[in-house]
PDB file of N, CA and C in Angstrom:
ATOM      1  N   UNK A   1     147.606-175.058 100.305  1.00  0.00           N
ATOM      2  CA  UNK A   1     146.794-176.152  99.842  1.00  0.00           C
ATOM      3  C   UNK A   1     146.811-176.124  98.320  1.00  0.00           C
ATOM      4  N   UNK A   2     146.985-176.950  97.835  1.00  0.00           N
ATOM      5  CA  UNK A   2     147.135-177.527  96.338  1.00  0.00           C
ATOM      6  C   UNK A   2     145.632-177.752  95.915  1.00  0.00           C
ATOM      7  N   UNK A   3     145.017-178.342  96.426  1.00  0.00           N
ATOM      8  CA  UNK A   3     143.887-179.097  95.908  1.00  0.00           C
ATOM      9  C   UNK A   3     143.066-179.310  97.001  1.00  0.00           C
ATOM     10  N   UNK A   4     141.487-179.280  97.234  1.00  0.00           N
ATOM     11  CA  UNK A   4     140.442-179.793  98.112  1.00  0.00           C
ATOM     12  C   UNK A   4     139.466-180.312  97.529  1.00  0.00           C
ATOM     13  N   UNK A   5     139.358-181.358  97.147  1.00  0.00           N
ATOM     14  CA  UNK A   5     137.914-181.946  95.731  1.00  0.00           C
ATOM     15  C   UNK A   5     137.262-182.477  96.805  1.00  0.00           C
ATOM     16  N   UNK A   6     135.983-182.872  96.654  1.00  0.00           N
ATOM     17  CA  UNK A   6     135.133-183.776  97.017  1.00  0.00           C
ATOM     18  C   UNK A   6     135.218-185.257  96.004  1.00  0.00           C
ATOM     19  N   UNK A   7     135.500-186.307  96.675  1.00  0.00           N
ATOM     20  CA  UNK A   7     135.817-187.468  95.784  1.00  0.00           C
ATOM     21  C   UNK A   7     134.091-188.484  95.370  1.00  0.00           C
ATOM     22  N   UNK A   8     134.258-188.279  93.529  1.00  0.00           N
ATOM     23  CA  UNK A   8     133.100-189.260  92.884  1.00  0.00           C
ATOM     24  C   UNK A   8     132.761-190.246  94.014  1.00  0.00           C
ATOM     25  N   UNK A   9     131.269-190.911  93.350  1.00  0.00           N
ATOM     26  CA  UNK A   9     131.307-191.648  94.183  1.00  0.00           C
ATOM     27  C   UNK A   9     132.137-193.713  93.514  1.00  0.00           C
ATOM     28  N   UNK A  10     132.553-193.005  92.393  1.00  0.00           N
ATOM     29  CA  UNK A  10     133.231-194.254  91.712  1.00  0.00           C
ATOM     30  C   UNK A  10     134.457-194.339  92.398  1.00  0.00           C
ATOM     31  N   UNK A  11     134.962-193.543  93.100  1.00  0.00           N
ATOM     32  CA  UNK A  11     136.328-193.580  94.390  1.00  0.00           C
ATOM     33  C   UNK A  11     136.214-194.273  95.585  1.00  0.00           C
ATOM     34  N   UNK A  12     136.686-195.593  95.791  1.00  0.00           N
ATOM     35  CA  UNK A  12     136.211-196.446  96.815  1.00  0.00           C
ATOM     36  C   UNK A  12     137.156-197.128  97.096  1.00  0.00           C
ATOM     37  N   UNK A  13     137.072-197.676  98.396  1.00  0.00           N
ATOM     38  CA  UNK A  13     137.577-199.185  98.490  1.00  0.00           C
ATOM     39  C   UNK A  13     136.987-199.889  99.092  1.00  0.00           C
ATOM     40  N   UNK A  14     137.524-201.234  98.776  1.00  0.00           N
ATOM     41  CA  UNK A  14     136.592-202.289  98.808  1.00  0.00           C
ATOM     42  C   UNK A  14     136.548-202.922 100.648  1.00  0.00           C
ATOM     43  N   UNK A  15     135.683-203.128 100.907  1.00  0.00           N
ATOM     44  CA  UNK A  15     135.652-203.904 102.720  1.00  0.00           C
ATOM     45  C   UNK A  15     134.783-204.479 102.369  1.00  0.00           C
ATOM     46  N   UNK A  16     135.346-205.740 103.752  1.00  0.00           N
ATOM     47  CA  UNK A  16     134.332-206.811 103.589  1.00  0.00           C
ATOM     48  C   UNK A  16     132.794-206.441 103.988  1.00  0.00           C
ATOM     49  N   UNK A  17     132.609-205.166 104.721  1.00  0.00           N
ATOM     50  CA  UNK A  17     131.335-204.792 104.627  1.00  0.00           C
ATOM     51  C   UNK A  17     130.067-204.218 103.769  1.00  0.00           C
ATOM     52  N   UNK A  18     130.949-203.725 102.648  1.00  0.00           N
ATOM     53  CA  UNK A  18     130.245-202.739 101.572  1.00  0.00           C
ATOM     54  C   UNK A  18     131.404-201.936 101.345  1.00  0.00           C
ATOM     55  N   UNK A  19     131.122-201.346  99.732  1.00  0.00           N
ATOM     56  CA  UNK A  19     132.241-200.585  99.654  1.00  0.00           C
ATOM     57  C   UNK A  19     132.360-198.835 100.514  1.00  0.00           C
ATOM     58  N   UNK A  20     133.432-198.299 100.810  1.00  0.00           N
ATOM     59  CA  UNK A  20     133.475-196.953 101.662  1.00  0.00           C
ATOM     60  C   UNK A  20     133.978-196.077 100.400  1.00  0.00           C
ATOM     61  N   UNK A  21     133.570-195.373 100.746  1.00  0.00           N
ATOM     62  CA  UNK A  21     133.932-193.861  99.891  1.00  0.00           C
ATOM     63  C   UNK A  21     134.370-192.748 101.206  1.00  0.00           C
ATOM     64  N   UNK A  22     135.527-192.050 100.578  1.00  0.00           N
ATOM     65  CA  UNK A  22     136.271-191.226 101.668  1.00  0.00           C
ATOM     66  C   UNK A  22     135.363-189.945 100.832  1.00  0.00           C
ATOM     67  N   UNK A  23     134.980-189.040 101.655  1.00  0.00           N
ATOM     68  CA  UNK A  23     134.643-187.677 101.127  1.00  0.00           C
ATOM     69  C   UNK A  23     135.165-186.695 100.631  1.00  0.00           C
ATOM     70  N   UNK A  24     136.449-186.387 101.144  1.00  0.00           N
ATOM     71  CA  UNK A  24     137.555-185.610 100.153  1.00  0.00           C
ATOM     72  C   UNK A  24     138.878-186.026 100.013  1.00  0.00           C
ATOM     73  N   UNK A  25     139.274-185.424  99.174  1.00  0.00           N
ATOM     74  CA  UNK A  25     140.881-185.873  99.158  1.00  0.00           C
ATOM     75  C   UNK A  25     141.304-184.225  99.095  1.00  0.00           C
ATOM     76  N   UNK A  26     142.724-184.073  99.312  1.00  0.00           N
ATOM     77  CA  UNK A  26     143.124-182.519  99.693  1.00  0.00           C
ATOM     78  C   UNK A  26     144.659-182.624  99.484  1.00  0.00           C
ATOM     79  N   UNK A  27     145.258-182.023  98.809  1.00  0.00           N
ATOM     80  CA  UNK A  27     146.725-182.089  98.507  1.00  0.00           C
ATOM     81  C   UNK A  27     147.455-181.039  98.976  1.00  0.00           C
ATOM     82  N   UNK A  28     148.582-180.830  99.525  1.00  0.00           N
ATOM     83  CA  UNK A  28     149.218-180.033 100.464  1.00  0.00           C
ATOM     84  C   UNK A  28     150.296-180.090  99.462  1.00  0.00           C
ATOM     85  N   UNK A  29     151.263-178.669  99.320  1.00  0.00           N
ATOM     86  CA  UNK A  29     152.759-179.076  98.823  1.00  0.00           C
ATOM     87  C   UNK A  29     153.282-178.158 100.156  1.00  0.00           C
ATOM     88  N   UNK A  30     154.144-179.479 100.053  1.00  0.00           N
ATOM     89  CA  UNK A  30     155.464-178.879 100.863  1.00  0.00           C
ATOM     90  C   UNK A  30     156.797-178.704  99.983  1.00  0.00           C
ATOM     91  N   UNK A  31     156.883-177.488  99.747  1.00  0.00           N
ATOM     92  CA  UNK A  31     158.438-177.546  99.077  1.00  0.00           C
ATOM     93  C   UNK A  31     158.082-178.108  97.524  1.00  0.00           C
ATOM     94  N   UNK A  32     158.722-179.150  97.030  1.00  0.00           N
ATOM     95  CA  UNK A  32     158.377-179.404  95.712  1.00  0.00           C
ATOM     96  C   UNK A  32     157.184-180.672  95.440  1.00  0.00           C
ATOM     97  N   UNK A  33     157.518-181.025  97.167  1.00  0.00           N
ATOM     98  CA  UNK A  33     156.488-182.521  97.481  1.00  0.00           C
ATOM     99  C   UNK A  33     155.263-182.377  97.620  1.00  0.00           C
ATOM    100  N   UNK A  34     154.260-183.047  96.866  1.00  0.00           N
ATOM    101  CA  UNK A  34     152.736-182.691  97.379  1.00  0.00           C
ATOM    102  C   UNK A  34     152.475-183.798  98.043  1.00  0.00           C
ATOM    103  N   UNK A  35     151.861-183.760  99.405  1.00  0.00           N
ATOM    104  CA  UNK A  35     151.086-184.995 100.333  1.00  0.00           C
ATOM    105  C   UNK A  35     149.929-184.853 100.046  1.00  0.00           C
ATOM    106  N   UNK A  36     148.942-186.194 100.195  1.00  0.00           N
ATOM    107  CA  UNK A  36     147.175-185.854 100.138  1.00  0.00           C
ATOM    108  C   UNK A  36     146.905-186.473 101.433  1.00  0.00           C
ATOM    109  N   UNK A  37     146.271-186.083 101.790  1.00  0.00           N
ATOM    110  CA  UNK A  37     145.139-186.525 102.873  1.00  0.00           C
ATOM    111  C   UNK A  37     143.724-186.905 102.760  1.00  0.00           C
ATOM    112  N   UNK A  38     143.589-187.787 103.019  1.00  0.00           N
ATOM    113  CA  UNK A  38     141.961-188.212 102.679  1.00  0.00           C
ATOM    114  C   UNK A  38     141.256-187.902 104.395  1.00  0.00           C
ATOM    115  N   UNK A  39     140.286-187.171 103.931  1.00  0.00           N
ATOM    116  CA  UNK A  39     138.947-186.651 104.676  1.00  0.00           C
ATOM    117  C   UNK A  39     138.203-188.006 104.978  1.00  0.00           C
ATOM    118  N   UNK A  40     137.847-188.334 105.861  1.00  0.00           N
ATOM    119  CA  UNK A  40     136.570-189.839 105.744  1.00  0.00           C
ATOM    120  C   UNK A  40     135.419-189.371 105.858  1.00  0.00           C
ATOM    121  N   UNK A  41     135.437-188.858 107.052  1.00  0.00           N
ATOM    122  CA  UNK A  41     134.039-188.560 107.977  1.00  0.00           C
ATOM    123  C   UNK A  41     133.854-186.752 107.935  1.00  0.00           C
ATOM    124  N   UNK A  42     132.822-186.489 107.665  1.00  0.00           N
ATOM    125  CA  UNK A  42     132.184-185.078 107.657  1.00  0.00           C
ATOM    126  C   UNK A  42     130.808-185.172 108.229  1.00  0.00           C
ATOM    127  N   UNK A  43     130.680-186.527 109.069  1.00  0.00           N
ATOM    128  CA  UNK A  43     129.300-186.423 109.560  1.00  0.00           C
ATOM    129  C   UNK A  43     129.060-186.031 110.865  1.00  0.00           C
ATOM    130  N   UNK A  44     128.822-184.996 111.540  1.00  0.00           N
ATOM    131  CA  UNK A  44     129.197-184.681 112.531  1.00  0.00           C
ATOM    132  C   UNK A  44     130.598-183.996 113.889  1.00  0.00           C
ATOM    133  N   UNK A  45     130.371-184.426 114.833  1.00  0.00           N
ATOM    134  CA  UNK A  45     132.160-184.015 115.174  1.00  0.00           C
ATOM    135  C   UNK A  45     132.654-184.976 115.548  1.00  0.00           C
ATOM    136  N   UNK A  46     133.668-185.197 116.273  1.00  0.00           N
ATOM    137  CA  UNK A  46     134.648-186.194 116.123  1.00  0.00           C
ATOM    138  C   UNK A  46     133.906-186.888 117.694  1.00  0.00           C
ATOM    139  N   UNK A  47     133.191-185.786 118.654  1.00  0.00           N
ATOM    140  CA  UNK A  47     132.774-186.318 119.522  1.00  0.00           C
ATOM    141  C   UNK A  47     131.340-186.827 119.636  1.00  0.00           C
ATOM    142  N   UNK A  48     130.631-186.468 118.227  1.00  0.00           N
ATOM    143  CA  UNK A  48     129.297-187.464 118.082  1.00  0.00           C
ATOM    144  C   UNK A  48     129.659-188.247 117.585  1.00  0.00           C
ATOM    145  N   UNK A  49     130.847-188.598 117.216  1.00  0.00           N
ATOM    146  CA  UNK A  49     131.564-190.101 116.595  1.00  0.00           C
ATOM    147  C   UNK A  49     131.875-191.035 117.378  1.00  0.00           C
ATOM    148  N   UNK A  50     132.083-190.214 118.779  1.00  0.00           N
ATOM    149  CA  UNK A  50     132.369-190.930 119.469  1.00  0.00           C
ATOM    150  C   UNK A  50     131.482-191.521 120.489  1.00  0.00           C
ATOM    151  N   UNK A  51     130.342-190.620 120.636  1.00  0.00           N
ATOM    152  CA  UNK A  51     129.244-191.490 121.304  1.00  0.00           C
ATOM    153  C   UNK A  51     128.559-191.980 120.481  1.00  0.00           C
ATOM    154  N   UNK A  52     128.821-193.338 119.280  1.00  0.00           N
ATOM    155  CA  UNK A  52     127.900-194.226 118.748  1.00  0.00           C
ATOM    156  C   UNK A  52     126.747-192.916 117.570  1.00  0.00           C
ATOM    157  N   UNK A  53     126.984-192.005 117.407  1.00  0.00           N
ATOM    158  CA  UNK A  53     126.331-191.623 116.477  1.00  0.00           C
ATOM    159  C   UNK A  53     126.471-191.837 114.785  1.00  0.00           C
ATOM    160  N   UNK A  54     127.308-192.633 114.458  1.00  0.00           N
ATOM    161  CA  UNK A  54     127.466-193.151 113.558  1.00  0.00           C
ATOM    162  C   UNK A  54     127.268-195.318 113.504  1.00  0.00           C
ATOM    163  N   UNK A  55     127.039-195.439 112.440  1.00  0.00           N
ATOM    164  CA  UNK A  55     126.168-197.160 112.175  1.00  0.00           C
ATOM    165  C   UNK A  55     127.953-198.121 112.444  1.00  0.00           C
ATOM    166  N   UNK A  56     127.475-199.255 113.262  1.00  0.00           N
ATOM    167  CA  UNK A  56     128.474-200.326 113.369  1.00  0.00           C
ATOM    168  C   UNK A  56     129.199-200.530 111.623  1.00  0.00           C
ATOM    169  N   UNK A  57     128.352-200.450 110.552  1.00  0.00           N
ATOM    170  CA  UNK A  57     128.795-200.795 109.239  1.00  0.00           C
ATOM    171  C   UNK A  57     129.881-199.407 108.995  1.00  0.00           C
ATOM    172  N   UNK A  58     129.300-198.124 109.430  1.00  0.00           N
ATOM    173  CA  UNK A  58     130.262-197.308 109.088  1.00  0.00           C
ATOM    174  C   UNK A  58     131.351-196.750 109.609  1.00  0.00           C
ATOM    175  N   UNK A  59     131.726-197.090 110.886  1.00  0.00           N
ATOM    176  CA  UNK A  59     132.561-197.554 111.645  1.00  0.00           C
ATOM    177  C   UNK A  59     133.439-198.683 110.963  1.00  0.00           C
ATOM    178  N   UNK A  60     132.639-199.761 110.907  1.00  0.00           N
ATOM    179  CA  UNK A  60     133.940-200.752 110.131  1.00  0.00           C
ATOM    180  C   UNK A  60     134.550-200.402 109.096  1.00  0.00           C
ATOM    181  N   UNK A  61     133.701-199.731 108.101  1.00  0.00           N
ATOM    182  CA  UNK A  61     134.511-199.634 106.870  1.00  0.00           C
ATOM    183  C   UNK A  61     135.467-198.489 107.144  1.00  0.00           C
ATOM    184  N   UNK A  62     135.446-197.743 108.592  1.00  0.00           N
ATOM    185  CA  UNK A  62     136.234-196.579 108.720  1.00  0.00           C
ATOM    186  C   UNK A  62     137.300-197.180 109.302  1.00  0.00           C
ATOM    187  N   UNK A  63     137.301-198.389 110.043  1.00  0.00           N
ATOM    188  CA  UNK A  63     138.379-199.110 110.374  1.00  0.00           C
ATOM    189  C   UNK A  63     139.096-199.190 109.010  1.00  0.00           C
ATOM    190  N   UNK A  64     138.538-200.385 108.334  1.00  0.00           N
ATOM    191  CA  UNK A  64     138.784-200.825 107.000  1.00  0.00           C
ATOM    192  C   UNK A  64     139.666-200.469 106.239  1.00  0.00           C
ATOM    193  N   UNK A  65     139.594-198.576 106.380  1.00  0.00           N
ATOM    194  CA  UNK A  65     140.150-197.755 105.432  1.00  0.00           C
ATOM    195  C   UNK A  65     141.294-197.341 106.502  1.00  0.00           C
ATOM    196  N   UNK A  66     141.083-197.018 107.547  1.00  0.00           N
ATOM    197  CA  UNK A  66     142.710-196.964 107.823  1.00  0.00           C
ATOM    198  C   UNK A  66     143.439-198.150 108.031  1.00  0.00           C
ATOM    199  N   UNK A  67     143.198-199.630 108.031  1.00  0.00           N
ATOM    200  CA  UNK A  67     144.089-200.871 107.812  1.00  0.00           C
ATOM    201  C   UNK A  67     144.671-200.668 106.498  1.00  0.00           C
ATOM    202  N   UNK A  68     143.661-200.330 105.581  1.00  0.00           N
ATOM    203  CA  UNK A  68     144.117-200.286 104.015  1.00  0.00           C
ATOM    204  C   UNK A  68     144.884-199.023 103.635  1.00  0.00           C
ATOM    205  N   UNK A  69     144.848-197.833 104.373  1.00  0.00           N
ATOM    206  CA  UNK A  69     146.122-196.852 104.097  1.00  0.00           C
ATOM    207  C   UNK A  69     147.232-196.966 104.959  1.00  0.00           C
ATOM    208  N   UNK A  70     147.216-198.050 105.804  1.00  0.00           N
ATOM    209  CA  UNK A  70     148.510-198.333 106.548  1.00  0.00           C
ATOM    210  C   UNK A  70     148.996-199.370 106.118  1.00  0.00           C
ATOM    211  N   UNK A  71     148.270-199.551 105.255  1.00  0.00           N
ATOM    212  CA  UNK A  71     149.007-201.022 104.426  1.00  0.00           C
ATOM    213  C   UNK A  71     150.004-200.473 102.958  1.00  0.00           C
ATOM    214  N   UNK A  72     149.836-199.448 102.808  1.00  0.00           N
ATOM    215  CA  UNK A  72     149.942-198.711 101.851  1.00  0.00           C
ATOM    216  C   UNK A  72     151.762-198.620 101.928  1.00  0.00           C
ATOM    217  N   UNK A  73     152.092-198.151 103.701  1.00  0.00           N
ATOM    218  CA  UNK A  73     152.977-197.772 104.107  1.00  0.00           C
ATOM    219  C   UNK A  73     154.069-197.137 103.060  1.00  0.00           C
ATOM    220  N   UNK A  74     153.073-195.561 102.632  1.00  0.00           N
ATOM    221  CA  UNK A  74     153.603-194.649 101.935  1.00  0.00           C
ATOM    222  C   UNK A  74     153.319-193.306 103.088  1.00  0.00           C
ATOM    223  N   UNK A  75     154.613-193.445 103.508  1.00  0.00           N
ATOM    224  CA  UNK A  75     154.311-191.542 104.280  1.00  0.00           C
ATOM    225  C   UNK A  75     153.957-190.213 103.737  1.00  0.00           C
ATOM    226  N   UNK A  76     153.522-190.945 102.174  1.00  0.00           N
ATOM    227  CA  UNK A  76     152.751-189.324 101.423  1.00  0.00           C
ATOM    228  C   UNK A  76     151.705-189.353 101.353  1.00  0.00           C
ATOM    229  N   UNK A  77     150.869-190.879 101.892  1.00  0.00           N
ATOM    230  CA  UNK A  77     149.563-190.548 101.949  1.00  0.00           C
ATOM    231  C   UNK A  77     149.201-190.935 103.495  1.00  0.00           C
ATOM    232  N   UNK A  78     148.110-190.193 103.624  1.00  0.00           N
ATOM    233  CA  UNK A  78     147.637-190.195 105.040  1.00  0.00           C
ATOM    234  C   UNK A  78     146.323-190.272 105.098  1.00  0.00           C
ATOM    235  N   UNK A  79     145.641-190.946 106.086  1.00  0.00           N
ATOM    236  CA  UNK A  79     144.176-191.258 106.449  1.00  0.00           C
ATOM    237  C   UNK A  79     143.647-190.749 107.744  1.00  0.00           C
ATOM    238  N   UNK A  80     142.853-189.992 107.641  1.00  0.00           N
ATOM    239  CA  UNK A  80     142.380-189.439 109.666  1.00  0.00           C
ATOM    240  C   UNK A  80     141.406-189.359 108.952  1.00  0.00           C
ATOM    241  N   UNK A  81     140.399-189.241 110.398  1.00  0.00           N
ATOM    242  CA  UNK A  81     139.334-188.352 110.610  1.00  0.00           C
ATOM    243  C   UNK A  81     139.076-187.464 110.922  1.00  0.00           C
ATOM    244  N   UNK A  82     138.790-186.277 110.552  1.00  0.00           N
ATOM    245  CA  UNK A  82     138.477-185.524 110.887  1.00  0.00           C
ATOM    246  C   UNK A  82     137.286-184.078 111.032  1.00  0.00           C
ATOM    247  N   UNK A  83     136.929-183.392 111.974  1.00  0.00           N
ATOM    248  CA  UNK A  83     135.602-182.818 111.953  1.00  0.00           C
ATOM    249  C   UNK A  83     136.010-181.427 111.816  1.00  0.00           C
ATOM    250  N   UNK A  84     136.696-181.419 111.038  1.00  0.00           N
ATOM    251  CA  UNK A  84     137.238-179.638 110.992  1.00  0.00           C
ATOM    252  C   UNK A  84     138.043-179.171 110.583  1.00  0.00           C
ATOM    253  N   UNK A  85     138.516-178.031 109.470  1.00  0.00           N
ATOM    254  CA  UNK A  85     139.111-177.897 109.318  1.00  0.00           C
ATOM    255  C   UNK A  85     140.804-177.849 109.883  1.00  0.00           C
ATOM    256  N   UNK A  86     140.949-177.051 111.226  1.00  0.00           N
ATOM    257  CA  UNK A  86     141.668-177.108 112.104  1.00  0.00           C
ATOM    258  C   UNK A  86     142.145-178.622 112.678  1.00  0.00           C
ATOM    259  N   UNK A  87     141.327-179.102 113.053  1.00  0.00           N
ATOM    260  CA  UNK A  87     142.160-181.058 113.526  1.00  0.00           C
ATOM    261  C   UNK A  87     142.731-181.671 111.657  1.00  0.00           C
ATOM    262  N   UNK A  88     141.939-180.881 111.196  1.00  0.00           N
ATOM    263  CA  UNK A  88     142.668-181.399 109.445  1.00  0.00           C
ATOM    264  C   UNK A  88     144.073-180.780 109.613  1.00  0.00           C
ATOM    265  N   UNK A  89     144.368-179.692 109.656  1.00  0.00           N
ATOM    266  CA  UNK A  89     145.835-178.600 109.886  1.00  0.00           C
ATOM    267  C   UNK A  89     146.825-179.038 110.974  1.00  0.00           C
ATOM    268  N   UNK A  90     146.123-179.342 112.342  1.00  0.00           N
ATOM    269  CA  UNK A  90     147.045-180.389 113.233  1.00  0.00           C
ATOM    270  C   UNK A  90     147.493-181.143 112.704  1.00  0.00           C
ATOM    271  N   UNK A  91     146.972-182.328 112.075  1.00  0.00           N
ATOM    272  CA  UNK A  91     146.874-183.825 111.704  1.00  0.00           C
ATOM    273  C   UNK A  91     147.941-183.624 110.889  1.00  0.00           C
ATOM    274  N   UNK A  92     148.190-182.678 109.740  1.00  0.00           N
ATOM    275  CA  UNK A  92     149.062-182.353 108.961  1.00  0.00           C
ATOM    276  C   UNK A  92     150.576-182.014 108.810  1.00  0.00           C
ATOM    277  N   UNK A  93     150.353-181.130 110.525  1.00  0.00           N
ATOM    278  CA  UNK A  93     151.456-180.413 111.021  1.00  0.00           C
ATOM    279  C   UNK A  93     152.318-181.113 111.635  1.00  0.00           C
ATOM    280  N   UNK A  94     151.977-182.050 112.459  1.00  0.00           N
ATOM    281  CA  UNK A  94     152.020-183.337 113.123  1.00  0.00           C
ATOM    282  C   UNK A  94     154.062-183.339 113.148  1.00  0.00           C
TER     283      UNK A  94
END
């Protein structure tokens, strides 16, 4: 791992719901290449995410943000969710 920051809250993007802020960003080198991964969600696990424990608004803007890093369609940056270190290291390994 290169880098694990917690991202300002002046780091955003914009949705039509309100703006989202991703919680970390994290840089990996492979070889001479560094990839980042953006962190979204640290609120809980991936399976209180999934029973509705998170707000319809923050859900959308979590949509939001992966339309807008797949729009990006750069394979050095990447967008998940994730509740753990380890599904972060899968996601990576992939």
């Amino acid at each position: 791992m290169a880098v694990y920051v917690k991202l300002p809250d002046g780091f955003y993007i914009s949705t039509p719901v309100r703006k989202y802020n991703p919680d970390w960003a994290i840089a990996f080198y492979e070889g001479t290449v560094k990839h980042i991964y953006f962190v979204a969600e640290t609120k809980g696990t991936l399976d209180s995410m999934k029973l509705n424990h998170i707000t319809p608004v923050e859900q959308a803007k979590i949509d939001c943000a992966r339309a807008h890093f797949k729009a990006l369609n750069d394979e050095n940056v990447v967008y998940d969710v994730v509740s753990d270190y380890q599904t972060l290291l899968n996601a990576v390994m992939k």
